[in-house]
Protein backbone atom coordinates (compact mmCIF):
# COMPACT_ATOMS: atom_id res chain seq x y z
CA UNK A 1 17.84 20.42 26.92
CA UNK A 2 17.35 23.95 25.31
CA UNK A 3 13.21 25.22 26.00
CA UNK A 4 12.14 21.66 27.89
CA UNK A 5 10.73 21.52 31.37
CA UNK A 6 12.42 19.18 33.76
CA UNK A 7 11.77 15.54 34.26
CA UNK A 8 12.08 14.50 30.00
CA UNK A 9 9.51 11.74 29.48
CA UNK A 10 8.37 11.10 33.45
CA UNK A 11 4.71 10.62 33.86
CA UNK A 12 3.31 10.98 30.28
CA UNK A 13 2.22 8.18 28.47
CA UNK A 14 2.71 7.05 25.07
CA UNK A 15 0.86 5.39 22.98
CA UNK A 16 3.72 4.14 19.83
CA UNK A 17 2.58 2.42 16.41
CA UNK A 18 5.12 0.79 14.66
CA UNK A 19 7.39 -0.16 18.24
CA UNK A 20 9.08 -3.29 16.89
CA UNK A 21 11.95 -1.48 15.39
CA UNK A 22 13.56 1.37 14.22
CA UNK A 23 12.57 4.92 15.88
CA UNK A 24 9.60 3.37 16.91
CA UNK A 25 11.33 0.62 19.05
CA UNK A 26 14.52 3.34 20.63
CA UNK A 27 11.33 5.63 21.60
CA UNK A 28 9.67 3.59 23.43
CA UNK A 29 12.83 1.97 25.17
CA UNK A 30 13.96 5.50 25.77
CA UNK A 31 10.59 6.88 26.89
CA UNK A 32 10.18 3.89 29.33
CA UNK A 33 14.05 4.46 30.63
CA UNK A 34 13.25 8.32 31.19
CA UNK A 35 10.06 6.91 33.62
CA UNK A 36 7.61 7.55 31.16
CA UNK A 37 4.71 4.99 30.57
CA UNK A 38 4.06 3.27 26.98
CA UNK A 39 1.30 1.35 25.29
CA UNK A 40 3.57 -0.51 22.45
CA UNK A 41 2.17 -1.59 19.55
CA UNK A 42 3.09 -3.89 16.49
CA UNK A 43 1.76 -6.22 13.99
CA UNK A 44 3.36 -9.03 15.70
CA UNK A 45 3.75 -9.56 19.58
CA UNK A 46 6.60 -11.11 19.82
CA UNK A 47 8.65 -8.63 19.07
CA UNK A 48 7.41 -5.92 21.78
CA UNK A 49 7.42 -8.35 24.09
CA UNK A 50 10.24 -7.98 25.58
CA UNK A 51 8.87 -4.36 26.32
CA UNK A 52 6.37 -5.53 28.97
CA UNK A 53 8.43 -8.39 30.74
CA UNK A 54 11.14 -5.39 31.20
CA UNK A 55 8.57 -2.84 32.42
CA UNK A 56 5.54 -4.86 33.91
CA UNK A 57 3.96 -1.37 35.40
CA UNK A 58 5.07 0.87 32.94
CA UNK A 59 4.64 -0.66 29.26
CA UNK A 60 1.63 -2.57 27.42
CA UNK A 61 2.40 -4.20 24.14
CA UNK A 62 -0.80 -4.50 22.08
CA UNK A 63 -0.65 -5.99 18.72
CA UNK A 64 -1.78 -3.47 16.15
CA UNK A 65 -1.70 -3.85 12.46
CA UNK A 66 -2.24 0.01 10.99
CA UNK A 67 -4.39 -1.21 7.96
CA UNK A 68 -6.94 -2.78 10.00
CA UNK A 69 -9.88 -0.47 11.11
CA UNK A 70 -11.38 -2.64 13.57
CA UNK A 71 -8.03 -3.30 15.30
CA UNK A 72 -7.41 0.23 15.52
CA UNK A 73 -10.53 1.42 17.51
CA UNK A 74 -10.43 -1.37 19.62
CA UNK A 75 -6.65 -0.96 20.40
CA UNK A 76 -7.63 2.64 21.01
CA UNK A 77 -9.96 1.70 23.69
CA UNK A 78 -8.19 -0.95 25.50
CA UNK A 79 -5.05 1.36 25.63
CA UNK A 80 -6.66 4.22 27.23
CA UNK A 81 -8.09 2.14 29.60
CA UNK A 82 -4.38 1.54 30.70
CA UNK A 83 -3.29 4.24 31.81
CA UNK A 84 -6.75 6.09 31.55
CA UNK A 85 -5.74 8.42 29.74
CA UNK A 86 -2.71 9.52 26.40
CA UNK A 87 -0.53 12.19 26.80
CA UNK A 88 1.32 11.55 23.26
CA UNK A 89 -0.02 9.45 20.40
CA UNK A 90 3.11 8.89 17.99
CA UNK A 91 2.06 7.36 14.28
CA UNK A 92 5.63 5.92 13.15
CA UNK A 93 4.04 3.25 11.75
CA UNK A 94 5.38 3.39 7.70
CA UNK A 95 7.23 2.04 5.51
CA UNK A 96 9.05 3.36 2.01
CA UNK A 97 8.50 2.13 -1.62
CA UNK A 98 11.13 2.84 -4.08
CA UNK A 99 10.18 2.51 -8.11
CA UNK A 100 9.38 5.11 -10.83
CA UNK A 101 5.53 6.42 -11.26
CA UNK A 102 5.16 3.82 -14.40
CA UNK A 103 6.93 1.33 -13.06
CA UNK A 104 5.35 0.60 -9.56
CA UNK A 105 1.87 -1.60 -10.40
CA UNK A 106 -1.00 -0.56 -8.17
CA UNK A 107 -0.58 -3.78 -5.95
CA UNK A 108 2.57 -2.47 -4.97
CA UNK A 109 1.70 1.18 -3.74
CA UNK A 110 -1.35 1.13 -2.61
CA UNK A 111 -0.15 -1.06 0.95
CA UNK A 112 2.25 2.45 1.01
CA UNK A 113 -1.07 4.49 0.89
CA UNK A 114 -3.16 2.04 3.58
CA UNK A 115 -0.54 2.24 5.83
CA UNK A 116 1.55 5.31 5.63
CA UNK A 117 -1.56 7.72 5.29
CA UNK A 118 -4.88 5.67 5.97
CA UNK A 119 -3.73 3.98 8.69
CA UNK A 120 -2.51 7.45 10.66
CA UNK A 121 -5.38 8.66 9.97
CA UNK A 122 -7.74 6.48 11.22
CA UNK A 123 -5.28 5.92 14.31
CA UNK A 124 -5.56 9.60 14.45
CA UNK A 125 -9.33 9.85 14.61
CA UNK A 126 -9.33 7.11 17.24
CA UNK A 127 -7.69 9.20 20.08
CA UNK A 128 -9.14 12.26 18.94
CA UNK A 129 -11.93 11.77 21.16
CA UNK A 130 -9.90 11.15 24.70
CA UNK A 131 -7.42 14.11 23.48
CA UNK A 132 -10.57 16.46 22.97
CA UNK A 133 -11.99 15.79 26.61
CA UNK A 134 -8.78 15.92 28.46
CA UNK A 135 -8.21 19.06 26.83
CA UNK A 136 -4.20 17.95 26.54
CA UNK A 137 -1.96 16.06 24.70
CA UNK A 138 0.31 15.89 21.53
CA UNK A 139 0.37 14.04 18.46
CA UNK A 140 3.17 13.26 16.52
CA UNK A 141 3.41 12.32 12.98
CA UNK A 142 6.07 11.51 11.26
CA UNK A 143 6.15 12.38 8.15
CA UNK A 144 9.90 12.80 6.38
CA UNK A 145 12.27 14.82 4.29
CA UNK A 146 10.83 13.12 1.41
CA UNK A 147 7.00 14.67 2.46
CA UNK A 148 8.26 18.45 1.96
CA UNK A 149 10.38 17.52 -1.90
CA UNK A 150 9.74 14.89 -4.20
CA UNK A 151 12.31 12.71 -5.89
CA UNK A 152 12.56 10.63 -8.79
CA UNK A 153 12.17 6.90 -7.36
CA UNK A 154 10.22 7.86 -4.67
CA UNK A 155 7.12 9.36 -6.45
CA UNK A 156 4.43 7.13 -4.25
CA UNK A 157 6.86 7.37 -0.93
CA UNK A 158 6.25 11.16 -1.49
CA UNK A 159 2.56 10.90 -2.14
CA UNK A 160 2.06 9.48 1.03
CA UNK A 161 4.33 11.63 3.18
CA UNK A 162 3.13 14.83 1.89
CA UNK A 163 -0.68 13.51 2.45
CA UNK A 164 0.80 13.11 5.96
CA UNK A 165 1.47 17.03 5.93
CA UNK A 166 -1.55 18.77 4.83
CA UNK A 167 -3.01 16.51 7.53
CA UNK A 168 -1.22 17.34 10.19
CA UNK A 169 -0.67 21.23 9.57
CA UNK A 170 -5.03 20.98 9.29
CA UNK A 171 -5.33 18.91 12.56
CA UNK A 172 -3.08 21.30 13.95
CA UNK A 173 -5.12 24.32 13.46
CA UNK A 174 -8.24 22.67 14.50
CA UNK A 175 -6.49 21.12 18.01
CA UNK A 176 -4.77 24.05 18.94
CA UNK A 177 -7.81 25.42 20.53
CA UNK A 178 -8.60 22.61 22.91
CA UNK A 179 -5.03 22.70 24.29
CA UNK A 180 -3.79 19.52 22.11
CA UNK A 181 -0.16 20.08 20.31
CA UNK A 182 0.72 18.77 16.66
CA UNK A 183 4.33 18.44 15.33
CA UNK A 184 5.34 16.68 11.69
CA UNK A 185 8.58 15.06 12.23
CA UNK A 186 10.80 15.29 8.98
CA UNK A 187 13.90 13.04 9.29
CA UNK A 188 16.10 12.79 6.30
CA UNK A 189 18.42 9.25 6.09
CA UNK A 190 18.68 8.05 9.43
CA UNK A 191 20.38 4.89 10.28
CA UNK A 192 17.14 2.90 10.54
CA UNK A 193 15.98 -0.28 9.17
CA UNK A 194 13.90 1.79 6.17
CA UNK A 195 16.51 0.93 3.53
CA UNK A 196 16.23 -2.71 4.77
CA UNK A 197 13.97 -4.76 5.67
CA UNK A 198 11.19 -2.44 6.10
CA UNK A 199 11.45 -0.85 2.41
CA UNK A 200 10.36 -1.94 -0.55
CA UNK A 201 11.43 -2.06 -4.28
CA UNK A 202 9.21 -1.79 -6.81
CA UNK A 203 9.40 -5.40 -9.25
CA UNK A 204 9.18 -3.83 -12.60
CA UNK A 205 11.98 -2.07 -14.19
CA UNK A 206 11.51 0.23 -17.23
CA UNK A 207 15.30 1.07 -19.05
CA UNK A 208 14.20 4.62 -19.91
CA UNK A 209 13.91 5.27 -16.51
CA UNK A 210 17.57 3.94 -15.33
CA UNK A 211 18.87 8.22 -15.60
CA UNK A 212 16.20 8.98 -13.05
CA UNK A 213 14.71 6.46 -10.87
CA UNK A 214 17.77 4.15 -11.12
CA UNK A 215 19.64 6.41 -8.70
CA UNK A 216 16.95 5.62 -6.28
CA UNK A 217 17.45 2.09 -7.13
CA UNK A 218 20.91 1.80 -6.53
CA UNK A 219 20.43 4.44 -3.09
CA UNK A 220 17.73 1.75 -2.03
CA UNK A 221 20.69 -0.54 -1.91
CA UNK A 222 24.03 1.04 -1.72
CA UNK A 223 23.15 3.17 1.64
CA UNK A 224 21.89 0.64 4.20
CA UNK A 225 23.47 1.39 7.36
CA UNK A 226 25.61 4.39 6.04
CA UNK A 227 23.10 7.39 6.54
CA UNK A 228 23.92 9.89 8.29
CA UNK A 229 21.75 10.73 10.73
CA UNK A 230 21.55 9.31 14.46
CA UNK A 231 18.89 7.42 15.58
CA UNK A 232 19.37 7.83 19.17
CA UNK A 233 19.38 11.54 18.87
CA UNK A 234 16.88 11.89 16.54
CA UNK A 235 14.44 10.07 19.83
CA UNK A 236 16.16 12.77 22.29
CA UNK A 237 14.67 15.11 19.92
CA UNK A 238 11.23 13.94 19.59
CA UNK A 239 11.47 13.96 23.22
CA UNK A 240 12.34 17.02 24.10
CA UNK A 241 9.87 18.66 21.64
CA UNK A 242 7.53 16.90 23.68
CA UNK A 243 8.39 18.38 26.82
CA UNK A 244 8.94 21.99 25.40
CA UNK A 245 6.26 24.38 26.48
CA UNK A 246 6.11 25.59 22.65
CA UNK A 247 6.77 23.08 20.15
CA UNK A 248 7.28 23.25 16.37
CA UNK A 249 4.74 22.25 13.83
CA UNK A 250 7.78 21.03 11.66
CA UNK A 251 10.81 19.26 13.00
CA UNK A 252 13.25 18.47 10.46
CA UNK A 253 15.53 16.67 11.40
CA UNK A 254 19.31 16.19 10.04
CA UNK A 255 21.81 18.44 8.09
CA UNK A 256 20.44 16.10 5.08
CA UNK A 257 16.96 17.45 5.78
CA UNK A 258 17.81 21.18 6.92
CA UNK A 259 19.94 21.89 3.74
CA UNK A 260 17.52 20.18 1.10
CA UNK A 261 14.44 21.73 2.21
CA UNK A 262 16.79 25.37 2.32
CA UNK A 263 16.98 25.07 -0.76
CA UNK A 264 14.11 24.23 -1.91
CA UNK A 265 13.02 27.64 -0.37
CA UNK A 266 15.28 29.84 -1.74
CA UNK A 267 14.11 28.19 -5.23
CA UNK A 268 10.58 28.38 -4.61
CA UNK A 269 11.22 32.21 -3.61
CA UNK A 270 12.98 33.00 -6.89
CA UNK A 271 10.21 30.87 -8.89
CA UNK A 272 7.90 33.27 -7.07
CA UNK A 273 9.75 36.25 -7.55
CA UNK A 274 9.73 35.61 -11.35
CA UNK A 275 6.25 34.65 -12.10
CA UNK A 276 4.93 37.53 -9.70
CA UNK A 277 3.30 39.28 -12.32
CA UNK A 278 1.06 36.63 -13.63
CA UNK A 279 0.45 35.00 -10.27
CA UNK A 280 -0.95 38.54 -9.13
CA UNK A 281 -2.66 39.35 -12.66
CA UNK A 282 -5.11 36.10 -12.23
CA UNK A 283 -7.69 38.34 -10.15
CA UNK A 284 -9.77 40.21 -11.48
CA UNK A 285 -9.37 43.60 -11.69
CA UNK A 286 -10.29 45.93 -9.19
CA UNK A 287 -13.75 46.68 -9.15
CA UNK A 288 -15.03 43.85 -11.20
């Protein structure tokens, strides 16, 4: 792989929210193939499992539900006692919500919020610590397509994944010092579980809305299982950014991603260019 060291995944050890399925689940399964160790974690047992009776000296499976402070700090500590120490903390743990602004109630979006940005947080702050003293590691976060442009439909989805980036590119500055490594990973559609069972539709449906957020609607169900993107090489890229020796802050990944956020550039550059004048004029003037 282009800019990697040898030896993809051997020795580190992961510590993987969100493992029971999806990019999650192929990471670790990948990671663990590759000779890497993992400390897999999901709300339910069961379904990691599988992980540790595979790998008894490489993998842990710790059940972790995100939205749960006191879980979190106490997975944090048992799974650095593991290995004794984290090379790569990955928050996949997430989940999408698709509904207009007015339509979503409050009991339906704020789970999105505990979870998607909350709970990375905190599981953030938990390693911080351990990463700090051994002066080494990366973090990823991922974040998505849909946390660099919002969308009609996916107004709370986007809340949450651009919260996701202003933390990140801040933890990033503020790690870089003590040797620790940050990188956002932006997928766009990816042949994942996210438009099945792990998303979520909001109840209420408001008619004026059907132009707009009722293309989000009928995406939510129309496109299960016919994105575009690769799982399996979207893992053998979080991988290899991993093992690079200088890793991007931002990974987009897919053609999806890489043209929609193009463009959104080369519109926010001609917004710019047009509203120069009265961005620069809202200084004072020299000398005042």
């Amino acid at each position: 792989m282009a800019g990697t060291e040898s030896g993809v995944g051997a020795g580190k050890v992961w510590f993987i929210t969100g493992a029971s399925t999806g990019f999650g689940r192929l990471l670790a399964e990948e990671v663990l193939k590759a000779g890497g160790r993992v400390i897999a974690t999901a709300r339910k047992l069961e379904q990691i499992a599988e992980l540790a009776r595979q790998y008894p000296v490489a993998a842990r499976v710790l059940t972790l539900d995100v939205t749960k402070p006191e879980q979190i700090e106490s997975v944090a500590a048992e799974a650095t006692a593991a290995f004794g120490r984290i090379d790569v903390l990955v928050n996949n743990a997430g989940y999408g919500i698709a509904g207009g602004i007015e339509e979503t109630l409050e009991a339906e979006f704020l789970p999105v919020f505990e979870t998607n940005v909350l709970g990375l947080i905190r599981g953030t702050r938990a390693f911080l610590p351990q990463l700090r003293r051994q002066r080494s590691g990366h973090i990823l976060n991922l974040s998505s397509i849909a946390g660099l442009i919002g969308g009609a439909g996916w107004g709370y989805y986007n809340t949450s994944k651009f919260a996701v980036e202003g933390f990140s590119e801040a933890l990033a500055a503020e790690m870089a010092p003590l040797g620790v490594k940050v990188t956002i990973i932006e997928p766009g559609p990816f042949r994942t579980d996210f438009l099945g069972r792990s998303g979520v539709e909001a109840t209420r449906r408001i008619a004026d809305y059907d132009a707009t957020v009722g293309k989000a609607r009928t995406y939510f169900h129309e496109q299960a299982g016919r994105q575009p993107g690769d799982p399996a090489k979207a893992i053998e890229a979080m991988m290899e950014v991993v093992e690079s020796a200088n890793p991007p802050l931002h990974l987009l990944l897919g053609a999806m991603a890489y043209n929609r956020f193009r463009g959104k550039l080369e519109l926010w550059r001609e917004e710019m260019a047009a509203w120069e004048s009265v961005t620069l004029g809202a200084d004072f003037a020299e000398g005042q």
